[in-house]
Each structure stands twice: as C-alpha cells, then as structure tokens.
PDB file of N, CA and C in Angstrom:
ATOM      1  N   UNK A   1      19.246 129.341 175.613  1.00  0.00           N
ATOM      2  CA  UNK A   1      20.486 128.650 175.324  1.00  0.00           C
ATOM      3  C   UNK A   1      20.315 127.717 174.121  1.00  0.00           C
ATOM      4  N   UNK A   2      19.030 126.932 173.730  1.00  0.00           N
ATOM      5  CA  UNK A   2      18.759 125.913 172.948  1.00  0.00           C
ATOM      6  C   UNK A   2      18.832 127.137 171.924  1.00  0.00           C
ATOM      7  N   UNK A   3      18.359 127.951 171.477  1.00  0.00           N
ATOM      8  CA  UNK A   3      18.278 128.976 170.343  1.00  0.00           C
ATOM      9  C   UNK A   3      19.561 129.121 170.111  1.00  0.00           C
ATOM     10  N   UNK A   4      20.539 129.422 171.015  1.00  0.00           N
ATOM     11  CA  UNK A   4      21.713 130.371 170.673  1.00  0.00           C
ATOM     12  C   UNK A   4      22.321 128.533 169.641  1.00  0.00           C
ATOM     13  N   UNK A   5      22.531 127.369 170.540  1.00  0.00           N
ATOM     14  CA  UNK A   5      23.249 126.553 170.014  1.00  0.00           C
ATOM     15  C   UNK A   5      22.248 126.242 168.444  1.00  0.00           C
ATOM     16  N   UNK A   6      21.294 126.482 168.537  1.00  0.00           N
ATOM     17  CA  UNK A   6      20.534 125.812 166.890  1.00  0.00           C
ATOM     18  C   UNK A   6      20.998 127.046 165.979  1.00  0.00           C
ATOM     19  N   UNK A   7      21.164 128.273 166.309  1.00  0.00           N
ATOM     20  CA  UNK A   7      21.563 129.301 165.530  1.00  0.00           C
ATOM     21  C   UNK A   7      22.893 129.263 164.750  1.00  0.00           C
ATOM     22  N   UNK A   8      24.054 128.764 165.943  1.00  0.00           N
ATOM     23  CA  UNK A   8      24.973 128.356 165.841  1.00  0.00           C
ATOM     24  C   UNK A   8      25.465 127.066 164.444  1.00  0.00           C
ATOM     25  N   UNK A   9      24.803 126.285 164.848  1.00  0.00           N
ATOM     26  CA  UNK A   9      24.789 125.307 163.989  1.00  0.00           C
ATOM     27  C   UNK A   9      24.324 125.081 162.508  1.00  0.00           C
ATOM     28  N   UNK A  10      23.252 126.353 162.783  1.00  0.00           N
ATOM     29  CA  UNK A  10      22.648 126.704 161.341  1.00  0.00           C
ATOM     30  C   UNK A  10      23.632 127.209 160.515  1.00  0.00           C
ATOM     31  N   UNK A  11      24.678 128.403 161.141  1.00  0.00           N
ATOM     32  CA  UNK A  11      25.696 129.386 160.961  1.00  0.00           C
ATOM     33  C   UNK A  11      27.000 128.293 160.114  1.00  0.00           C
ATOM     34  N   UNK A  12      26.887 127.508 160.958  1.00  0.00           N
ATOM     35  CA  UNK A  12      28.141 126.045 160.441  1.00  0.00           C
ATOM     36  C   UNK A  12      27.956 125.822 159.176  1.00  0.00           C
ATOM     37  N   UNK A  13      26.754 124.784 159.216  1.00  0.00           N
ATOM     38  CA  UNK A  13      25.984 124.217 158.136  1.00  0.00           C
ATOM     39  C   UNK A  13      26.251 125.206 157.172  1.00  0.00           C
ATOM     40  N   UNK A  14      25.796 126.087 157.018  1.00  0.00           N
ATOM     41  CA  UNK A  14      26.003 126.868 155.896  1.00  0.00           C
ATOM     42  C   UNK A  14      26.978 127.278 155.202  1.00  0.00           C
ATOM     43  N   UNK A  15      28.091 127.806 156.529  1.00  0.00           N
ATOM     44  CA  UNK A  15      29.413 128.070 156.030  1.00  0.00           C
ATOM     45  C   UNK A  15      30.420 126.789 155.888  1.00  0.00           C
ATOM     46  N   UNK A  16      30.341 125.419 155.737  1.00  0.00           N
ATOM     47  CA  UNK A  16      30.996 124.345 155.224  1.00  0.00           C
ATOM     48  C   UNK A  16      30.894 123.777 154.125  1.00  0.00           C
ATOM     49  N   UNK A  17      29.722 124.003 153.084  1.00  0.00           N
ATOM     50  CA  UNK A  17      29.782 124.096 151.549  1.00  0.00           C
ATOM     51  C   UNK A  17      30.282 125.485 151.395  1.00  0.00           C
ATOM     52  N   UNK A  18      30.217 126.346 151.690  1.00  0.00           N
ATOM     53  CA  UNK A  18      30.755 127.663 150.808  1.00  0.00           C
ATOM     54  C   UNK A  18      32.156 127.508 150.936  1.00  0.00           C
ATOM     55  N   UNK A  19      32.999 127.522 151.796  1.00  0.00           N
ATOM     56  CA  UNK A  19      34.311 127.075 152.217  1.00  0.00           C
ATOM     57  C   UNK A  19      35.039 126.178 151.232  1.00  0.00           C
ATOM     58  N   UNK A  20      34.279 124.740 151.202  1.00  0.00           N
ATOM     59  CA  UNK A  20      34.625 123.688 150.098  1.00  0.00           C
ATOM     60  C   UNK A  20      34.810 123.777 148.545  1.00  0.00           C
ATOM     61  N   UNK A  21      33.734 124.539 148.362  1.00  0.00           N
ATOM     62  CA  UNK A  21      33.479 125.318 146.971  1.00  0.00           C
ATOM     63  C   UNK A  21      34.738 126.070 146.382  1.00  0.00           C
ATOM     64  N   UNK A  22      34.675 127.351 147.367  1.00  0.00           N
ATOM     65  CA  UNK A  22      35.839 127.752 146.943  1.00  0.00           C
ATOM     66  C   UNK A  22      37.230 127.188 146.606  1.00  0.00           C
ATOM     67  N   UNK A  23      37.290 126.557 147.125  1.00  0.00           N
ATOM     68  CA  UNK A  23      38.773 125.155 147.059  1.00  0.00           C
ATOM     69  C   UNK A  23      38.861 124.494 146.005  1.00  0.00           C
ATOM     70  N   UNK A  24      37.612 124.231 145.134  1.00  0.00           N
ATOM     71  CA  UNK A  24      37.434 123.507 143.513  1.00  0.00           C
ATOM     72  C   UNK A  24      37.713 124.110 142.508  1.00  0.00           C
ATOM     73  N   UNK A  25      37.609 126.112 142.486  1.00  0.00           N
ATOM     74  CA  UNK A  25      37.585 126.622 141.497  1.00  0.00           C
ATOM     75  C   UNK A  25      38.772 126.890 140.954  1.00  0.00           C
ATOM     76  N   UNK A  26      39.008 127.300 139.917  1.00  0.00           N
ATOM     77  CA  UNK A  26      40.149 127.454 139.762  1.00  0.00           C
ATOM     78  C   UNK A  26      40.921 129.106 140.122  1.00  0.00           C
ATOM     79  N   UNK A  27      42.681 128.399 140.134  1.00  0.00           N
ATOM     80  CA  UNK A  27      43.116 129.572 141.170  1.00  0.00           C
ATOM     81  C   UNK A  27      44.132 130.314 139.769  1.00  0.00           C
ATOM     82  N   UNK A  28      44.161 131.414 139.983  1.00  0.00           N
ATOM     83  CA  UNK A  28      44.739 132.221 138.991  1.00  0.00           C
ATOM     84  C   UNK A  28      46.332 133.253 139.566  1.00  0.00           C
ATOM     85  N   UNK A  29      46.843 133.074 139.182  1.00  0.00           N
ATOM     86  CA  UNK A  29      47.505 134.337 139.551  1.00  0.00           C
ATOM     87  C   UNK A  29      49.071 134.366 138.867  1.00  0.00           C
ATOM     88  N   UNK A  30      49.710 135.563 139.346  1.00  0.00           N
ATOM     89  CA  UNK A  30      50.972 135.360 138.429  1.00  0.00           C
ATOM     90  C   UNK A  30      52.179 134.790 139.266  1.00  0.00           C
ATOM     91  N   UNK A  31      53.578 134.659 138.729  1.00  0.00           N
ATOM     92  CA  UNK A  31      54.454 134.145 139.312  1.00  0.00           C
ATOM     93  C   UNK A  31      55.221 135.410 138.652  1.00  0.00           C
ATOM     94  N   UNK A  32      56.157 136.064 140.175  1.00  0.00           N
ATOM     95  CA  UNK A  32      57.330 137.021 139.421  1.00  0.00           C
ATOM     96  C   UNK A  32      58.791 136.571 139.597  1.00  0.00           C
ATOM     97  N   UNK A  33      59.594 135.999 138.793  1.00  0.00           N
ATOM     98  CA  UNK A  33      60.780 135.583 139.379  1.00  0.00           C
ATOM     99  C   UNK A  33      61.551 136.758 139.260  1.00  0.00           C
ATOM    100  N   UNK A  34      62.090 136.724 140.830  1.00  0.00           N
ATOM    101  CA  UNK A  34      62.867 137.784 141.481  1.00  0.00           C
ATOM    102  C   UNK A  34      64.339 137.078 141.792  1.00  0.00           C
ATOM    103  N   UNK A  35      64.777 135.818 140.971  1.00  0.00           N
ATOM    104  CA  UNK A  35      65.717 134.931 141.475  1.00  0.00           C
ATOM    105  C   UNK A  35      66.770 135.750 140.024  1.00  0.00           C
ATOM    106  N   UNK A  36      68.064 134.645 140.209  1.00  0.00           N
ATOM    107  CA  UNK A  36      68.855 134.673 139.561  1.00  0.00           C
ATOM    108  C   UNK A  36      69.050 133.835 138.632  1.00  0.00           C
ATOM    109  N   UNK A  37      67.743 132.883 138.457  1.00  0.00           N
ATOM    110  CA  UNK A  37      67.950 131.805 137.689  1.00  0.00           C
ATOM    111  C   UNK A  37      66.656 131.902 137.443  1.00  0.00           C
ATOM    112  N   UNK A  38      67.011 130.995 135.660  1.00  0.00           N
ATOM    113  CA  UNK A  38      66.010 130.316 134.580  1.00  0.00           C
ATOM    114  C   UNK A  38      64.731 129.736 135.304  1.00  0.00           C
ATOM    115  N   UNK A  39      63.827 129.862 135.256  1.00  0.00           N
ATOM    116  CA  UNK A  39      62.610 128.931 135.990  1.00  0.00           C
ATOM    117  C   UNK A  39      62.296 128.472 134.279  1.00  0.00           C
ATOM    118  N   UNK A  40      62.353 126.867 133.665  1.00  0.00           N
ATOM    119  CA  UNK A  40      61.924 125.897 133.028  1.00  0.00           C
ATOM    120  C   UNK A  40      60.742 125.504 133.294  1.00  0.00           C
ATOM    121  N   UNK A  41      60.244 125.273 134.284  1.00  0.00           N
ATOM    122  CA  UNK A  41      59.187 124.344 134.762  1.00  0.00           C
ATOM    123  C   UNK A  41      58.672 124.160 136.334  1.00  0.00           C
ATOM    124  N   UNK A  42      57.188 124.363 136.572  1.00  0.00           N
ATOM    125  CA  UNK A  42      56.750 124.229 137.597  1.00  0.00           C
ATOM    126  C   UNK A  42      55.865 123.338 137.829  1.00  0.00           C
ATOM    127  N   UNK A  43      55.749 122.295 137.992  1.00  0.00           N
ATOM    128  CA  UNK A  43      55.441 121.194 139.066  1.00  0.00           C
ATOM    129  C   UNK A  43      54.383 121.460 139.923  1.00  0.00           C
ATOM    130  N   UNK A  44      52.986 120.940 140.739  1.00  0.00           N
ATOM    131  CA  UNK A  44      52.838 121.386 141.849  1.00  0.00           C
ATOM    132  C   UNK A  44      51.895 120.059 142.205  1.00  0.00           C
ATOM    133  N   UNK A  45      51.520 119.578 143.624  1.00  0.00           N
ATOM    134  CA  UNK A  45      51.224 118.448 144.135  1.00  0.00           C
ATOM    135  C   UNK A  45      50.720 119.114 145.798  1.00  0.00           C
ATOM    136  N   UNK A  46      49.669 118.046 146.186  1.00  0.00           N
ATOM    137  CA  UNK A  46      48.943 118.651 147.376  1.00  0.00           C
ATOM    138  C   UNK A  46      50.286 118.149 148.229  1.00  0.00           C
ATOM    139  N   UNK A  47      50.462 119.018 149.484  1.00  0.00           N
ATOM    140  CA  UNK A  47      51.428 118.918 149.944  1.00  0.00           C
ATOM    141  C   UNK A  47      51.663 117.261 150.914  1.00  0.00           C
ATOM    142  N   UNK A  48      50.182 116.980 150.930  1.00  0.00           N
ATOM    143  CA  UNK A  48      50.304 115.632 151.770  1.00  0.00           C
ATOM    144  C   UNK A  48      50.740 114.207 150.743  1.00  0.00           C
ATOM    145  N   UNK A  49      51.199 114.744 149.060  1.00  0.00           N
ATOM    146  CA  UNK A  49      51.251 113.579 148.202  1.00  0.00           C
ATOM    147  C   UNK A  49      52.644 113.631 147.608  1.00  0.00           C
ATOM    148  N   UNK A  50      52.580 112.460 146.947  1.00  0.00           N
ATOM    149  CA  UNK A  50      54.423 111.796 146.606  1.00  0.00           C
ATOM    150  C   UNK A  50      54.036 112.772 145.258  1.00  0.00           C
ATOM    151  N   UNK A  51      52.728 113.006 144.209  1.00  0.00           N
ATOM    152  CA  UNK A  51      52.167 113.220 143.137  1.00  0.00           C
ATOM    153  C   UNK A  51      52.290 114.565 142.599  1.00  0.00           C
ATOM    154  N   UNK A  52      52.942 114.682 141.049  1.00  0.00           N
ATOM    155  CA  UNK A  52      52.850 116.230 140.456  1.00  0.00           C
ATOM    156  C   UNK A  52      52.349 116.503 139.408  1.00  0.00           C
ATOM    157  N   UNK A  53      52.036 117.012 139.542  1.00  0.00           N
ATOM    158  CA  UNK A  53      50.927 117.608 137.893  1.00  0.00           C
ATOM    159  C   UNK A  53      51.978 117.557 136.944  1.00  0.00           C
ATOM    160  N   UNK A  54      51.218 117.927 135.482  1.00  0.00           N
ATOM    161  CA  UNK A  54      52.479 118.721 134.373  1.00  0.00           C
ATOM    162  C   UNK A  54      52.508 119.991 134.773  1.00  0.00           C
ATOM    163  N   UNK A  55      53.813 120.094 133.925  1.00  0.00           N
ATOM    164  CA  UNK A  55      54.144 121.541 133.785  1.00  0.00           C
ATOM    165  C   UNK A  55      52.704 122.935 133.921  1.00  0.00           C
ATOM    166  N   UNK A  56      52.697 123.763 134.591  1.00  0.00           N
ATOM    167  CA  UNK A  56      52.101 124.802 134.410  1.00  0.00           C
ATOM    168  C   UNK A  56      52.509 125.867 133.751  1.00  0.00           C
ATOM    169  N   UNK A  57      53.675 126.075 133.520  1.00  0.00           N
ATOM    170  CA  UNK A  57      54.180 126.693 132.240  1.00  0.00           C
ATOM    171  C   UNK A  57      53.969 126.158 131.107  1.00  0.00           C
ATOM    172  N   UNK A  58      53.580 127.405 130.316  1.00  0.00           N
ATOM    173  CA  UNK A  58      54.166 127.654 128.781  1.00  0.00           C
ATOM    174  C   UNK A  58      55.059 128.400 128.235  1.00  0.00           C
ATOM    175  N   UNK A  59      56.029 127.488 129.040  1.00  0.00           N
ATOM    176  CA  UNK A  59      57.008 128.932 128.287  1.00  0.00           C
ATOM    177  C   UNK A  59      58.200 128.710 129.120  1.00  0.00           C
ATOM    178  N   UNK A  60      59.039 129.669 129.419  1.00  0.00           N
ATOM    179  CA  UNK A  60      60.201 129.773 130.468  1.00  0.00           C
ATOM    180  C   UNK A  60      59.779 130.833 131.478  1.00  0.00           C
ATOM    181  N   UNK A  61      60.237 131.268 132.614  1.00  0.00           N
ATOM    182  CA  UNK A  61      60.427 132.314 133.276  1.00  0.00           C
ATOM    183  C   UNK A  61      61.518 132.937 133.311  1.00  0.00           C
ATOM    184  N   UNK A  62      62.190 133.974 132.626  1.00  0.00           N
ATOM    185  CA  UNK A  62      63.464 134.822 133.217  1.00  0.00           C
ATOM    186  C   UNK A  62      63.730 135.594 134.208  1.00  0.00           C
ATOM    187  N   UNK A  63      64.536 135.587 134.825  1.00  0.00           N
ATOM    188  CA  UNK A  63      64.751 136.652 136.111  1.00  0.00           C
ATOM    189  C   UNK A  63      64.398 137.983 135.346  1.00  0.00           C
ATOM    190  N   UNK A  64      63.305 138.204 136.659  1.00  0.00           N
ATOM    191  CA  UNK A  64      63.034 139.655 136.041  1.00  0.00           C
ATOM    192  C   UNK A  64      61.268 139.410 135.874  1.00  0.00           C
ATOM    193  N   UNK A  65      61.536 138.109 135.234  1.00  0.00           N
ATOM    194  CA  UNK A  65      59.986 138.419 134.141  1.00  0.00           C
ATOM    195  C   UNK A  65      58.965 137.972 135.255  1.00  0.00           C
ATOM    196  N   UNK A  66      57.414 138.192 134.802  1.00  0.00           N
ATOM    197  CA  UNK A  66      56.232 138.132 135.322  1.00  0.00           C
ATOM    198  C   UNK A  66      55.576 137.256 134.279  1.00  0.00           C
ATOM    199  N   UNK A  67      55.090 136.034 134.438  1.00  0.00           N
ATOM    200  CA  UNK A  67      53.804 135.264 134.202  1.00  0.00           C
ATOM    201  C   UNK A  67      52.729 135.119 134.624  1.00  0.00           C
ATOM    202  N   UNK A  68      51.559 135.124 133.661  1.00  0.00           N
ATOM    203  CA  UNK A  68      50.126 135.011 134.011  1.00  0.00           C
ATOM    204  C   UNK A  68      50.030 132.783 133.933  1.00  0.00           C
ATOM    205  N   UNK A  69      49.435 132.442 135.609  1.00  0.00           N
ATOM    206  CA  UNK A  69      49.135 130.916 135.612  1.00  0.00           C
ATOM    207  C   UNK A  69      48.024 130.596 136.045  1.00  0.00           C
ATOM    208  N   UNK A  70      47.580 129.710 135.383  1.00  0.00           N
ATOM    209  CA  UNK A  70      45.521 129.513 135.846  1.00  0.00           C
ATOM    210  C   UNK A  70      45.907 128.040 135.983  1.00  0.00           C
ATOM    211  N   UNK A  71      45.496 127.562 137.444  1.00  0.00           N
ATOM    212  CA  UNK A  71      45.376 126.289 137.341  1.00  0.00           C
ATOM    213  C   UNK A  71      43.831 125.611 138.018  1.00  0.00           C
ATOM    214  N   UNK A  72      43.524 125.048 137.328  1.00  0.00           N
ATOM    215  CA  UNK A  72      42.084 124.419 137.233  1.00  0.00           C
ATOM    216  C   UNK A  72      41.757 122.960 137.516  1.00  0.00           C
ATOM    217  N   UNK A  73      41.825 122.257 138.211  1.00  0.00           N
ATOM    218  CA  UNK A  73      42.207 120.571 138.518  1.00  0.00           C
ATOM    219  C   UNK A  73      41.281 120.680 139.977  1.00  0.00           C
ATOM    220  N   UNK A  74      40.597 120.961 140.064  1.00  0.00           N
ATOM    221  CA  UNK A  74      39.747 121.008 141.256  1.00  0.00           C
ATOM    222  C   UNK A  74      40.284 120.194 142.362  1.00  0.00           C
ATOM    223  N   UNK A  75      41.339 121.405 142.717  1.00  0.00           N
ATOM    224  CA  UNK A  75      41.802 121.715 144.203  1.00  0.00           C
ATOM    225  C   UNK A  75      41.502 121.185 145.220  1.00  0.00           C
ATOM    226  N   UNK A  76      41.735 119.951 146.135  1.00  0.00           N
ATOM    227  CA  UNK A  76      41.106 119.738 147.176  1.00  0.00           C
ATOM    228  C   UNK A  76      40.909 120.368 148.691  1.00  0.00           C
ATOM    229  N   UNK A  77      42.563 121.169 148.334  1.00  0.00           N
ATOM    230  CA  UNK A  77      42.715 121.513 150.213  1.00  0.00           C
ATOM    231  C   UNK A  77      43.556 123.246 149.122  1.00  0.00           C
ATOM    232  N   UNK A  78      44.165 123.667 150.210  1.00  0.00           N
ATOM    233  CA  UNK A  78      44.679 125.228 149.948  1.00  0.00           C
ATOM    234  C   UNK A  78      46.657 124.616 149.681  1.00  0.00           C
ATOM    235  N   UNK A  79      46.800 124.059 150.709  1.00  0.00           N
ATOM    236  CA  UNK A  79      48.852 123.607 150.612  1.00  0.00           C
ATOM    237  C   UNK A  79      49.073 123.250 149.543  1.00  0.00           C
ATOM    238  N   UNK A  80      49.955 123.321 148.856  1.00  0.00           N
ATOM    239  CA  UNK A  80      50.232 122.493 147.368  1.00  0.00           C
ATOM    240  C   UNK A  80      51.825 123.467 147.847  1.00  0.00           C
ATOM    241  N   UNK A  81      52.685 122.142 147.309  1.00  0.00           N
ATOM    242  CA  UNK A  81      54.099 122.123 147.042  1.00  0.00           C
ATOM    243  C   UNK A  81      54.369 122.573 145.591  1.00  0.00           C
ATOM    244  N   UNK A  82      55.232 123.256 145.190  1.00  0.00           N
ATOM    245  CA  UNK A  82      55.524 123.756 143.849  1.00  0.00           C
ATOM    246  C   UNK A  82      56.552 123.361 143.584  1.00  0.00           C
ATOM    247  N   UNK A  83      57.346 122.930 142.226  1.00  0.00           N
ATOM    248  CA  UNK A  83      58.172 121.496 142.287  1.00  0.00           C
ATOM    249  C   UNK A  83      58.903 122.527 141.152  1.00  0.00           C
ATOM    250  N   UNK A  84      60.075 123.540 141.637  1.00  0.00           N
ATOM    251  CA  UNK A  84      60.475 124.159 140.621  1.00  0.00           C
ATOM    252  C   UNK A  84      61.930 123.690 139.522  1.00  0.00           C
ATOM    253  N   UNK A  85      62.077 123.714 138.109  1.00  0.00           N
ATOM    254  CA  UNK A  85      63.348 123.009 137.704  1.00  0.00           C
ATOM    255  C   UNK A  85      64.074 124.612 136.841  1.00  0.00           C
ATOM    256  N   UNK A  86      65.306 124.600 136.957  1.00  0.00           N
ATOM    257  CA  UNK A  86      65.772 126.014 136.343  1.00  0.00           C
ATOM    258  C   UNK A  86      66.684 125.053 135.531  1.00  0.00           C
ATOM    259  N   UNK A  87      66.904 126.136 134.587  1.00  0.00           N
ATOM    260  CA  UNK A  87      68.427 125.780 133.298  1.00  0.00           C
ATOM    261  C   UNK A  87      69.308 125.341 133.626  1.00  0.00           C
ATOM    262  N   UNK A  88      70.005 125.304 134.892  1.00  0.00           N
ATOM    263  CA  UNK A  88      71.046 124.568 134.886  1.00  0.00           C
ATOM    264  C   UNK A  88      71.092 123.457 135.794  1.00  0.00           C
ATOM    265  N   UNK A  89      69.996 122.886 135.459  1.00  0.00           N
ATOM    266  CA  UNK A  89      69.898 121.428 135.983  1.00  0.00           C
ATOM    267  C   UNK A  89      69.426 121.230 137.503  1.00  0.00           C
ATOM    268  N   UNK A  90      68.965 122.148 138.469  1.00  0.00           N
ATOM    269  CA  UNK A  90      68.740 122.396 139.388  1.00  0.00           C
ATOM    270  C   UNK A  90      67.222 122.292 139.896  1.00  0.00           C
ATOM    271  N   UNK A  91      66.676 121.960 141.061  1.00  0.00           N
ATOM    272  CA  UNK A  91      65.211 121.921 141.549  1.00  0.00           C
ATOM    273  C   UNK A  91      64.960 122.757 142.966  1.00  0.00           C
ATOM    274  N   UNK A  92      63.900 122.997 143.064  1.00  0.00           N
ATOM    275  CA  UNK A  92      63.590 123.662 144.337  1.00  0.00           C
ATOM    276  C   UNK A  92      62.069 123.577 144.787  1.00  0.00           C
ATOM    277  N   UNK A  93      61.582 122.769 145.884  1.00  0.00           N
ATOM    278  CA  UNK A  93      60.847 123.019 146.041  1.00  0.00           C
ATOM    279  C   UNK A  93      60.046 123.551 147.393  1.00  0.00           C
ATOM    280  N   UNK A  94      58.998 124.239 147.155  1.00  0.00           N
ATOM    281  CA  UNK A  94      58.539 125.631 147.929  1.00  0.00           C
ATOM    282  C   UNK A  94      56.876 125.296 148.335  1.00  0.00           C
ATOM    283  N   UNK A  95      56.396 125.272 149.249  1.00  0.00           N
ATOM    284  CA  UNK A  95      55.151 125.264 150.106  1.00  0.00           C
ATOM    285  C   UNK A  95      54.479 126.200 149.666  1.00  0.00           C
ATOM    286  N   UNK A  96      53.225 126.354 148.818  1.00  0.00           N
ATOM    287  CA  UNK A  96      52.195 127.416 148.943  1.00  0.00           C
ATOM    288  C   UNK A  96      50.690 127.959 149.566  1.00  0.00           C
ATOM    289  N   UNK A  97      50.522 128.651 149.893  1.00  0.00           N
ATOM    290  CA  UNK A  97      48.921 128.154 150.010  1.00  0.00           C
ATOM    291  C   UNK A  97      48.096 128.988 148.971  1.00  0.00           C
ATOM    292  N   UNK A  98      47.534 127.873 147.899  1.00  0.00           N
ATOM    293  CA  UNK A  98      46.928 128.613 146.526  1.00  0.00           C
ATOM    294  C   UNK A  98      45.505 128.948 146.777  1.00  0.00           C
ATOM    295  N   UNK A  99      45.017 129.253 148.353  1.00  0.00           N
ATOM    296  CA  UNK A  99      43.794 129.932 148.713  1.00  0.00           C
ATOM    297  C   UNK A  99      44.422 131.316 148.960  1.00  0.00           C
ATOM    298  N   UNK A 100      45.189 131.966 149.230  1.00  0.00           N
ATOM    299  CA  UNK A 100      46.047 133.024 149.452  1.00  0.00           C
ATOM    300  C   UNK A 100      46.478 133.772 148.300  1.00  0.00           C
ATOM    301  N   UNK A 101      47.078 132.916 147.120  1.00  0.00           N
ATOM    302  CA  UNK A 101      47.880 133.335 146.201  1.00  0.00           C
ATOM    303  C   UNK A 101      46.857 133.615 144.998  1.00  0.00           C
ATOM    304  N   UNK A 102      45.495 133.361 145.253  1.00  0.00           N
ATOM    305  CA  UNK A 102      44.529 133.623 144.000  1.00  0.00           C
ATOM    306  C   UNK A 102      44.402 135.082 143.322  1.00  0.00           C
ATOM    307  N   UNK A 103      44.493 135.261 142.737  1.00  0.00           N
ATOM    308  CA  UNK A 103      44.271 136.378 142.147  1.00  0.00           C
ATOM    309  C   UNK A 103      45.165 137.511 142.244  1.00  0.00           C
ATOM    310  N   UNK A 104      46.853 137.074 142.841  1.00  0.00           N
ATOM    311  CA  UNK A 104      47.511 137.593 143.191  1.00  0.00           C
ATOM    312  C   UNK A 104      48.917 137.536 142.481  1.00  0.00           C
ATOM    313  N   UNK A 105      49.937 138.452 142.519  1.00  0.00           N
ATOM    314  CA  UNK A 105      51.197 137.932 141.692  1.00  0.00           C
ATOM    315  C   UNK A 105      52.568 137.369 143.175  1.00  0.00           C
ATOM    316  N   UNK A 106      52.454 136.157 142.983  1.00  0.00           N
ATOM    317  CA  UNK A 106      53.417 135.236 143.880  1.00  0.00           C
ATOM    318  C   UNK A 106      55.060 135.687 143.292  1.00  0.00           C
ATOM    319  N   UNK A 107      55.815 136.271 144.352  1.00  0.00           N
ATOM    320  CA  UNK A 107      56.934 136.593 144.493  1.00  0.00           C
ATOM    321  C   UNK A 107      57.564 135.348 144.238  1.00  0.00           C
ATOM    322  N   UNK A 108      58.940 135.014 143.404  1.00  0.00           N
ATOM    323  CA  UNK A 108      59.466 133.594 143.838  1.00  0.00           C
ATOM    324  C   UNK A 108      60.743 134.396 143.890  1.00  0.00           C
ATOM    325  N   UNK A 109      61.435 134.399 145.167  1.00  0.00           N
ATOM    326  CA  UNK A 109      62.786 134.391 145.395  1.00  0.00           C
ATOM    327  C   UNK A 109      63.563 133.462 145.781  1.00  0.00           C
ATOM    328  N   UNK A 110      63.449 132.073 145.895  1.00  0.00           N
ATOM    329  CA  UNK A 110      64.270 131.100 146.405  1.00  0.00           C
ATOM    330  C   UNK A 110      64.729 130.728 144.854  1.00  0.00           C
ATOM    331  N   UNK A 111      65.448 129.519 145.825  1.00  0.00           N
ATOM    332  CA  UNK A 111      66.441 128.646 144.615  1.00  0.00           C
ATOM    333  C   UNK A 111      67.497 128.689 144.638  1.00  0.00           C
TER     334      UNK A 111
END
C-alpha cells in the first residue's frame, strides 16, 4: 500500500509542472466570423479580472473572413473572456477556454 501511495505521488509531482507550463506558452489559433457583423477589435482578460489587453487584431474581421491570432502574455489559467467591439458601435462579450482553442480555428457566431 506504502508503494502504491509513493508511486502515486511521484505520478502528481511530475504531472503539476508539465500542466503549468503549458498555460505560459503562447496560444495560437484562428478566429472565423460566421456573424453578421464587422468584428473591429478583440479584447481579452482572465475571466476572474475587471482587466483587458490591447487589441489582438490587426486589422478588421468581415463576416465571412478567417484570421490567423497568436497571443503570447504568459497565460496564467485556460478561461479568458474575449471583449468583442463591431462597426456599429456595439460589444459582446464571450467566455473561452484558450487551452482548447490552441491551434485551432474558433467559430465566432454571437453578437
């Protein structure tokens, strides 16, 4: 029984820096707006904070279009809120989890 629990614990130990790690690097992926509206600007903040980055765009998004976004700010947790503003004066914001969305192209249909 003493083996199985020191094995155990070894198993932990190990897998709680690799876990953390991953969470620092930076997360890549695209955004496809599938909406009916202008995406201007995206915003994003850990979901437990009042706090938003700059813009992660360069550029605009059009309905329709696909962007490539790398964001690099060493990530603390996976939730981050995305703080979206479109052309006609409008905001929306949307819950992600950017451990999920890495390397992937993120659908945006709200707004």
């Amino acid at each position: 029984m003493r083996n199985l629990f020191l094995t155990i614990a070894a198993v932990a130990a190990f897998a709680a820096p690799v876990a953390a790690s991953a969470q620092t690097e930076a997360v890549s992926f695209s955004i496809e707006n599938n909406s009916d509206k202008t995406i201007v600007s995206i915003l994003y903040g850990q979901s437990s904070s009042e706090d938003w980055s700059d813009d992660i765009l360069e550029g605009i998004i059009e309905p329709g279009q696909t962007v490539h976004v790398e964001v690099d700010d060493d990530l603390e947790d996976c939730m981050y809120d995305f703080f979206y503003s479109f052309d006609d004066d409008t905001h929306y914001v949307e819950r992600v989890d950017m451990c999920e969305i890495n390397g992937e192209t993120f659908e945006f249909t709200g707004g």
